[in-house]
N, C-alpha and C. Protein backbone atom coordinates (compact mmCIF):
# COMPACT_ATOMS: atom_id res chain seq x y z
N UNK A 1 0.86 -1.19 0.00
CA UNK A 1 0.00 0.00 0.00
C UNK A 1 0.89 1.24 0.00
N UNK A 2 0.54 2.42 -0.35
CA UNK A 2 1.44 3.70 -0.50
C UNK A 2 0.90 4.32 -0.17
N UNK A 3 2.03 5.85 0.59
CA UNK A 3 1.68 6.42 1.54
C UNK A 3 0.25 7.04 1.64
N UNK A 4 -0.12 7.05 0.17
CA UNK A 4 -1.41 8.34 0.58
C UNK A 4 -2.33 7.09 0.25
N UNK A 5 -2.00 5.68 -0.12
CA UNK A 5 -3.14 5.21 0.61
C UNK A 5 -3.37 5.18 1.71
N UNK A 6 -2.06 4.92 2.29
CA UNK A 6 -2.33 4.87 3.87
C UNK A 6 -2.65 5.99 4.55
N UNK A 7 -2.63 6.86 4.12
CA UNK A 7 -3.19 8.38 4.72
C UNK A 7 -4.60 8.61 4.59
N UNK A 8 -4.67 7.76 3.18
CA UNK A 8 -6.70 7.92 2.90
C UNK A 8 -7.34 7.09 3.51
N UNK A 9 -6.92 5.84 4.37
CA UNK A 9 -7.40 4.64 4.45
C UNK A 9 -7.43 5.50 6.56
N UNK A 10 -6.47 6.07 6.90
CA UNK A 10 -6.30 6.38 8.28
C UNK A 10 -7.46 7.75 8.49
N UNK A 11 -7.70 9.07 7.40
CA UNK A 11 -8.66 9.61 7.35
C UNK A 11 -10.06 9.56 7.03
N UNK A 12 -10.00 8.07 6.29
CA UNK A 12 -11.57 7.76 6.17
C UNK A 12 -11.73 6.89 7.99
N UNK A 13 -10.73 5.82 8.21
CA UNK A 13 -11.34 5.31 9.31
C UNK A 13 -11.48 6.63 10.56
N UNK A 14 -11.06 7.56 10.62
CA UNK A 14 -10.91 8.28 12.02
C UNK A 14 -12.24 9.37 11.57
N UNK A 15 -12.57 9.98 10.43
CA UNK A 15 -13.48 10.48 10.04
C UNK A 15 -15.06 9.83 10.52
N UNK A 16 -14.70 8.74 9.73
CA UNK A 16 -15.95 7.49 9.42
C UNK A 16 -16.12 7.05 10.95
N UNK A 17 -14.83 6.44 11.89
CA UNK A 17 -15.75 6.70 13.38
C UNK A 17 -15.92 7.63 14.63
N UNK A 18 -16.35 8.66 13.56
CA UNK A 18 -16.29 10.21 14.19
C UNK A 18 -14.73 10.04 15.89
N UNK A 19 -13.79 9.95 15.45
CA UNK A 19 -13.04 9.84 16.60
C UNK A 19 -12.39 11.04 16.36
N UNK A 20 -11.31 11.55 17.05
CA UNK A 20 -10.62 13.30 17.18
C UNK A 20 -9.26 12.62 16.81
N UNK A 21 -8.37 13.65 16.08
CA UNK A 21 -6.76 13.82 16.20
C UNK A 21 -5.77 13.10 17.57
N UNK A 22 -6.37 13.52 18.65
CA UNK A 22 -5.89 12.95 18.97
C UNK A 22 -5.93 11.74 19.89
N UNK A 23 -7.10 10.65 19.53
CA UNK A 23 -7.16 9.16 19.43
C UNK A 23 -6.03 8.46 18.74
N UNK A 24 -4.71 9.19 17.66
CA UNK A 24 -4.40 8.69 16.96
C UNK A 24 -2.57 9.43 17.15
N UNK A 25 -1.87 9.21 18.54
CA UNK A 25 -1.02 10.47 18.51
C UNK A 25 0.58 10.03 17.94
N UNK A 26 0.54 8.89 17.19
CA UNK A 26 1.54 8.50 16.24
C UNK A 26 1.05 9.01 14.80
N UNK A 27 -0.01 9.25 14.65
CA UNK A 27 -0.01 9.98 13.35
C UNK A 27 -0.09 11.72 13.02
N UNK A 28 -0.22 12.11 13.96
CA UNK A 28 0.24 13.90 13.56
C UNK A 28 1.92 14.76 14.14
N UNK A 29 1.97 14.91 13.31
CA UNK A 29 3.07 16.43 14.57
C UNK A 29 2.75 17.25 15.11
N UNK A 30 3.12 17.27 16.33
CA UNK A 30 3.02 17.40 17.50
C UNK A 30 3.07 19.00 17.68
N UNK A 31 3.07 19.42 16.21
CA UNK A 31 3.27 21.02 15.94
C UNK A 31 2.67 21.68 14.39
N UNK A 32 1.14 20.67 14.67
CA UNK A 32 0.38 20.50 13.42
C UNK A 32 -0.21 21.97 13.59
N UNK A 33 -0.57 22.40 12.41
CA UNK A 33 -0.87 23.73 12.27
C UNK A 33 -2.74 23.33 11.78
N UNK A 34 -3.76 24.22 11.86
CA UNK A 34 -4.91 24.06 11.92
C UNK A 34 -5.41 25.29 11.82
N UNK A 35 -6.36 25.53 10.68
CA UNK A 35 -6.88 26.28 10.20
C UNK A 35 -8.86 26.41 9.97
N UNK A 36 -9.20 26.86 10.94
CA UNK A 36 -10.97 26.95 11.12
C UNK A 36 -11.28 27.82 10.29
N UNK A 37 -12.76 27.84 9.68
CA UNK A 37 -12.70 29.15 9.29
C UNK A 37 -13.10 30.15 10.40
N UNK A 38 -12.93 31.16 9.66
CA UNK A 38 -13.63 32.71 10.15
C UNK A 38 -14.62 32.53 10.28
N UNK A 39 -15.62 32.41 10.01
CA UNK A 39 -17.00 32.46 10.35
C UNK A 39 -17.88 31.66 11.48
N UNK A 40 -16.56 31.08 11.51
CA UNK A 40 -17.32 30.05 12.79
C UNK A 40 -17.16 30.46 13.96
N UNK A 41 -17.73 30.18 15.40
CA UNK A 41 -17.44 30.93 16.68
C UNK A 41 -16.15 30.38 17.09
N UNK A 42 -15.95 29.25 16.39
CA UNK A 42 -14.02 29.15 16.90
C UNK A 42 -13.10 29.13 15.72
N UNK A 43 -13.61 29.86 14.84
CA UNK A 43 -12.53 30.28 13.67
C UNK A 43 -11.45 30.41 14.25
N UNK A 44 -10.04 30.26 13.33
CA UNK A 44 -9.12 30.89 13.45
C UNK A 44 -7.89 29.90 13.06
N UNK A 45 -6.49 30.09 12.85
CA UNK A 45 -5.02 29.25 12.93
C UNK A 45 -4.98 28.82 14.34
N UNK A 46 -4.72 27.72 14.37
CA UNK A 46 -4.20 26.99 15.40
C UNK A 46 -3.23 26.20 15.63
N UNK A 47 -1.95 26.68 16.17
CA UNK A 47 -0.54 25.87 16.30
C UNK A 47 -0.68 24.75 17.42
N UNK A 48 -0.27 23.94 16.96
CA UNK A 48 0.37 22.74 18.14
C UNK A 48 -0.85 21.69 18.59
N UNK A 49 -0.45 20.61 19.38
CA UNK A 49 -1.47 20.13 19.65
C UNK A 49 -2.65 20.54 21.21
N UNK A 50 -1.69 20.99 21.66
CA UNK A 50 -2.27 21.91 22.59
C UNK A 50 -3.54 22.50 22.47
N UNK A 51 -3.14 23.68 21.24
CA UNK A 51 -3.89 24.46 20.73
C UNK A 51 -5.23 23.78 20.63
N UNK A 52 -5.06 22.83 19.88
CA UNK A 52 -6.44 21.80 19.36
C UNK A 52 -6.84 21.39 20.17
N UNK A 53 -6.62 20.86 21.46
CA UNK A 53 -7.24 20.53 22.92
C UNK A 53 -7.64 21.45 23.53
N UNK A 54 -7.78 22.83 23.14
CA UNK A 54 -8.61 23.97 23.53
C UNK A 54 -9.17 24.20 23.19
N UNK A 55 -9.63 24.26 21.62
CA UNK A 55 -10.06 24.70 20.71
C UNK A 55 -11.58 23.55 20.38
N UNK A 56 -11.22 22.30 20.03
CA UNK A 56 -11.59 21.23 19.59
C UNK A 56 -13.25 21.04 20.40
N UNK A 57 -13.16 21.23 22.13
CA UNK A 57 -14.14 20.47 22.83
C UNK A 57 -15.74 21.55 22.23
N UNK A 58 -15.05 23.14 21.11
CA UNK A 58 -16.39 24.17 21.49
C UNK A 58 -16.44 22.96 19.70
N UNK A 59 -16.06 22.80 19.01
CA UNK A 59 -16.28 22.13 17.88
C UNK A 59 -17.19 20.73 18.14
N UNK A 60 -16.74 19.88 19.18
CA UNK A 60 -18.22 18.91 19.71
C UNK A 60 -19.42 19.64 20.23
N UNK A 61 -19.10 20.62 20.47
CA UNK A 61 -20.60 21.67 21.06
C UNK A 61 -21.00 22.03 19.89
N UNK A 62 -20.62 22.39 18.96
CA UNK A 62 -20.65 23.07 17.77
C UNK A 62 -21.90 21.84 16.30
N UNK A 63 -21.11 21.07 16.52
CA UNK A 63 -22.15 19.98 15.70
C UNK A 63 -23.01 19.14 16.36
N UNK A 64 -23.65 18.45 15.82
CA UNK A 64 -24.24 17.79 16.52
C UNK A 64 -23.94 16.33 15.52
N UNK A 65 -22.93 15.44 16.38
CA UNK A 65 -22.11 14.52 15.75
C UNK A 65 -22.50 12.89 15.31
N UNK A 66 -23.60 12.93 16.04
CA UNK A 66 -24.61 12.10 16.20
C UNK A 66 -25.26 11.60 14.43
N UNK A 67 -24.84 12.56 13.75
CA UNK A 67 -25.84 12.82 12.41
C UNK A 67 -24.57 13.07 11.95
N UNK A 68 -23.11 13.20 11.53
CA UNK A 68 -21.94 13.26 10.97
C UNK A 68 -21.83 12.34 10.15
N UNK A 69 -21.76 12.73 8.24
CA UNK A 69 -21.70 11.43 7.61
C UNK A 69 -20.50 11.85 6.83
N UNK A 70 -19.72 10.55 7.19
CA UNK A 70 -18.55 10.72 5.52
C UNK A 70 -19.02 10.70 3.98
N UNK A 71 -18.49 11.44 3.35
CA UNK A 71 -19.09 11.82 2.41
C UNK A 71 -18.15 11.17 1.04
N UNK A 72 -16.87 11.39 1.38
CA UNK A 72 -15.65 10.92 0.26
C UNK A 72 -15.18 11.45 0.53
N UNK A 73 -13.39 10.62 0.54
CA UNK A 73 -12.23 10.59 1.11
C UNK A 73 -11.39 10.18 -0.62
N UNK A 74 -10.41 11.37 -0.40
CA UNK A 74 -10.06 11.58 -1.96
C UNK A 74 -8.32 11.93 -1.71
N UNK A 75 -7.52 11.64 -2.54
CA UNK A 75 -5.74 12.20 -2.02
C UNK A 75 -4.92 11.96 -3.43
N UNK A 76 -4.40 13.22 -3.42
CA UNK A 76 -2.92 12.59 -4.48
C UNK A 76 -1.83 13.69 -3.29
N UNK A 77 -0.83 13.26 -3.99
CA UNK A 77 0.64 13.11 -3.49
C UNK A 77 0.51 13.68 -1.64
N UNK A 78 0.96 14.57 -1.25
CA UNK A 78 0.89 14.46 0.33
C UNK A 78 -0.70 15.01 0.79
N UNK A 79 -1.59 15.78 0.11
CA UNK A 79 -2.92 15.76 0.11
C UNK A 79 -3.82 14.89 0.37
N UNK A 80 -5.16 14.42 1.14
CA UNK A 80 -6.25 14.11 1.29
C UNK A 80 -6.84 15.06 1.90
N UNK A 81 -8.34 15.02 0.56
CA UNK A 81 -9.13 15.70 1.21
C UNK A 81 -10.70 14.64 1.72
N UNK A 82 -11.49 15.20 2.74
CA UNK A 82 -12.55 14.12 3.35
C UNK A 82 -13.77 15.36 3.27
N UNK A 83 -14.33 15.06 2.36
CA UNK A 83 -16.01 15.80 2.93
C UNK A 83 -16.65 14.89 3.32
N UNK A 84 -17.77 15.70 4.11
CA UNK A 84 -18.54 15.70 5.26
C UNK A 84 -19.85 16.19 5.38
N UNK A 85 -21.01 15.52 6.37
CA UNK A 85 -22.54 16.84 6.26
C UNK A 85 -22.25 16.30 7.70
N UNK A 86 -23.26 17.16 8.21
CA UNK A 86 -23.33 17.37 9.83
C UNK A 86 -24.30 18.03 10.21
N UNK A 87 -25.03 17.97 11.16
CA UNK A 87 -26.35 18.97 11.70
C UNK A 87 -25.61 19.87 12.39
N UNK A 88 -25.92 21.59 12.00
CA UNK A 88 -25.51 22.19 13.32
C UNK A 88 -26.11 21.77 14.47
N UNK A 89 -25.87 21.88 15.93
CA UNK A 89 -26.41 21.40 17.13
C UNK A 89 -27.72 22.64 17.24
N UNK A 90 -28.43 21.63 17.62
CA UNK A 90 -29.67 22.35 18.36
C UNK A 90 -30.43 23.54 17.49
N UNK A 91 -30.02 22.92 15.95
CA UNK A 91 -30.63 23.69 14.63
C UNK A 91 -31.07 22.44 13.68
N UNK A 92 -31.97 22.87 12.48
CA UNK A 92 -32.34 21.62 11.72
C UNK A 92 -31.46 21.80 10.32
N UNK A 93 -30.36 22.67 10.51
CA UNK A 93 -29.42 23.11 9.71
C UNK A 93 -28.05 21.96 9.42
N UNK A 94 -27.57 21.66 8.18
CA UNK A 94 -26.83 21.02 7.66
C UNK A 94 -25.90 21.31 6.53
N UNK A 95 -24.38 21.24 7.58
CA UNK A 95 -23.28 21.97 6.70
C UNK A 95 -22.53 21.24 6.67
N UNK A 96 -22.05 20.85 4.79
CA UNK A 96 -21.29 20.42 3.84
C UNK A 96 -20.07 21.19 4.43
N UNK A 97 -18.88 20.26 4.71
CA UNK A 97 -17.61 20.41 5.42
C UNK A 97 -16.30 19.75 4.10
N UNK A 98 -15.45 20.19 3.80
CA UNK A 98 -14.27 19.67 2.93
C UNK A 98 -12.95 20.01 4.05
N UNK A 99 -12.61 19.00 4.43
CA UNK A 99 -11.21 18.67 4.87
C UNK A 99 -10.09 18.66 4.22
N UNK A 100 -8.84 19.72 4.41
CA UNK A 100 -7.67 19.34 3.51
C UNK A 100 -6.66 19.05 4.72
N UNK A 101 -6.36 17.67 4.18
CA UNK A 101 -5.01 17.30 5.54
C UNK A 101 -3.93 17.55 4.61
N UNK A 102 -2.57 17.88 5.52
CA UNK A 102 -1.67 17.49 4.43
C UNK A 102 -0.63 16.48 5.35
N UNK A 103 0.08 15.96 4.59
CA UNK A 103 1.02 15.04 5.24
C UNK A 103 2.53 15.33 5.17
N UNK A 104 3.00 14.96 5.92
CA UNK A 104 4.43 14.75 5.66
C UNK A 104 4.76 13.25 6.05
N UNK A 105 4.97 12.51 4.37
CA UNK A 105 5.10 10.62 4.90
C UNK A 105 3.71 10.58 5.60
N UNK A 106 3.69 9.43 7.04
CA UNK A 106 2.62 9.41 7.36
C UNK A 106 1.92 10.63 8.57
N UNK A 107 2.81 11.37 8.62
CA UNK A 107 2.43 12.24 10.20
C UNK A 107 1.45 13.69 8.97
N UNK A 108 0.36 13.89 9.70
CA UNK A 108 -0.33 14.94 9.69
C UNK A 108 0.23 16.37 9.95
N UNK A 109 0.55 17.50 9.17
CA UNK A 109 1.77 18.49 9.68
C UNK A 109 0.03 19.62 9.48
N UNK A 110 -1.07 19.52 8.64
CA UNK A 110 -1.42 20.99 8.12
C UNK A 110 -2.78 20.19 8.24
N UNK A 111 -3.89 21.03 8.83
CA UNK A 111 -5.55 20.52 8.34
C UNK A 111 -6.04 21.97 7.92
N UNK A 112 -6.78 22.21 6.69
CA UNK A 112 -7.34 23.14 6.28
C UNK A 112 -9.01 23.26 6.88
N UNK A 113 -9.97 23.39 7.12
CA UNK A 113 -11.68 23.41 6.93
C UNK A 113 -12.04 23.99 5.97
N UNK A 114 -13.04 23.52 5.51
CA UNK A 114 -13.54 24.62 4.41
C UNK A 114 -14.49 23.99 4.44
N UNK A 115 -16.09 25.34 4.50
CA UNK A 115 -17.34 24.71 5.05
C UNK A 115 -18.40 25.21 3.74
N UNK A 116 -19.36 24.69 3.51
CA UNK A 116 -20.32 25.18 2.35
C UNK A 116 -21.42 26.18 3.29
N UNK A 117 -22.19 26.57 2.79
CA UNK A 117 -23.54 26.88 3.35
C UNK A 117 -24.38 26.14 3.69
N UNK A 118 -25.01 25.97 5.42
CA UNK A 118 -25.26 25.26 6.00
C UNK A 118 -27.01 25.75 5.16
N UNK A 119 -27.62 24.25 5.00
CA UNK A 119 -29.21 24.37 4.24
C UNK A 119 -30.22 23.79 5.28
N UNK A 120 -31.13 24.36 5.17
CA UNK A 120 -32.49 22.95 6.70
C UNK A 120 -32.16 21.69 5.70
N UNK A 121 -32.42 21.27 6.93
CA UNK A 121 -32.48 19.51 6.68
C UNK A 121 -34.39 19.39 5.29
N UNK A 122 -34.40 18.70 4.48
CA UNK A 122 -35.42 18.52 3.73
C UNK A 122 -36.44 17.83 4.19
């Protein structure tokens, strides 16, 4: 298998059982950089893993994870990207999410978000 299978095969399983970054702490650096958007109440760059253990618990408040579906898990050379739908919490609202990881080999160094416009559920 090659690397960015193994990178697509490690972001669909950790995606697919809604588990966090760090369930998995042989696969990122430890000085992964993280990027929310702006628009969200915890937008913003986020250095280190630290950072993401602060940041991360308003993001389980934030969806409602329960209803989190993988959507397709896609990669060429150190790239995978994973979209996503999700209910906002405690709304009947549902926002299309695109994930860009990047890799270095197998460790996680960069995660991008990038979110669509959240629509009511139909």
């Amino acid at each position: 298998m090659s690397t960015i299978d193994e990178n697509k095969a490690f972001i669909r399983e950790m995606l697919g059982s809604k588990k966090q970054l760090t369930d998995y702490p042989d696969r990122f650096d430890p000085d992964i950089t993280m990027h929310e958007p702006q628009m969200l109440r915890f937008g913003g760059d986020y250095q280190g893993i630290e950072a993401f253990r602060e940041f991360y618990p308003e993001v389980r408040r934030y969806y409602d994870f329960s209803t989190w579906k993988l959507l397709g898990v896609y990669g060429e050379g150190e790239t995978v990207f994973a979209t996503t739908s999700v209910t906002i919490a405690n709304t009947d609202r549902i926002m299309y999410i695109a994930e860009q990881f990047t890799f270095s080999g197998r460790k996680l160094v960069d995660v991008r978000v990038h979110v669509c416009d959240a629509a009511n559920k139909a």
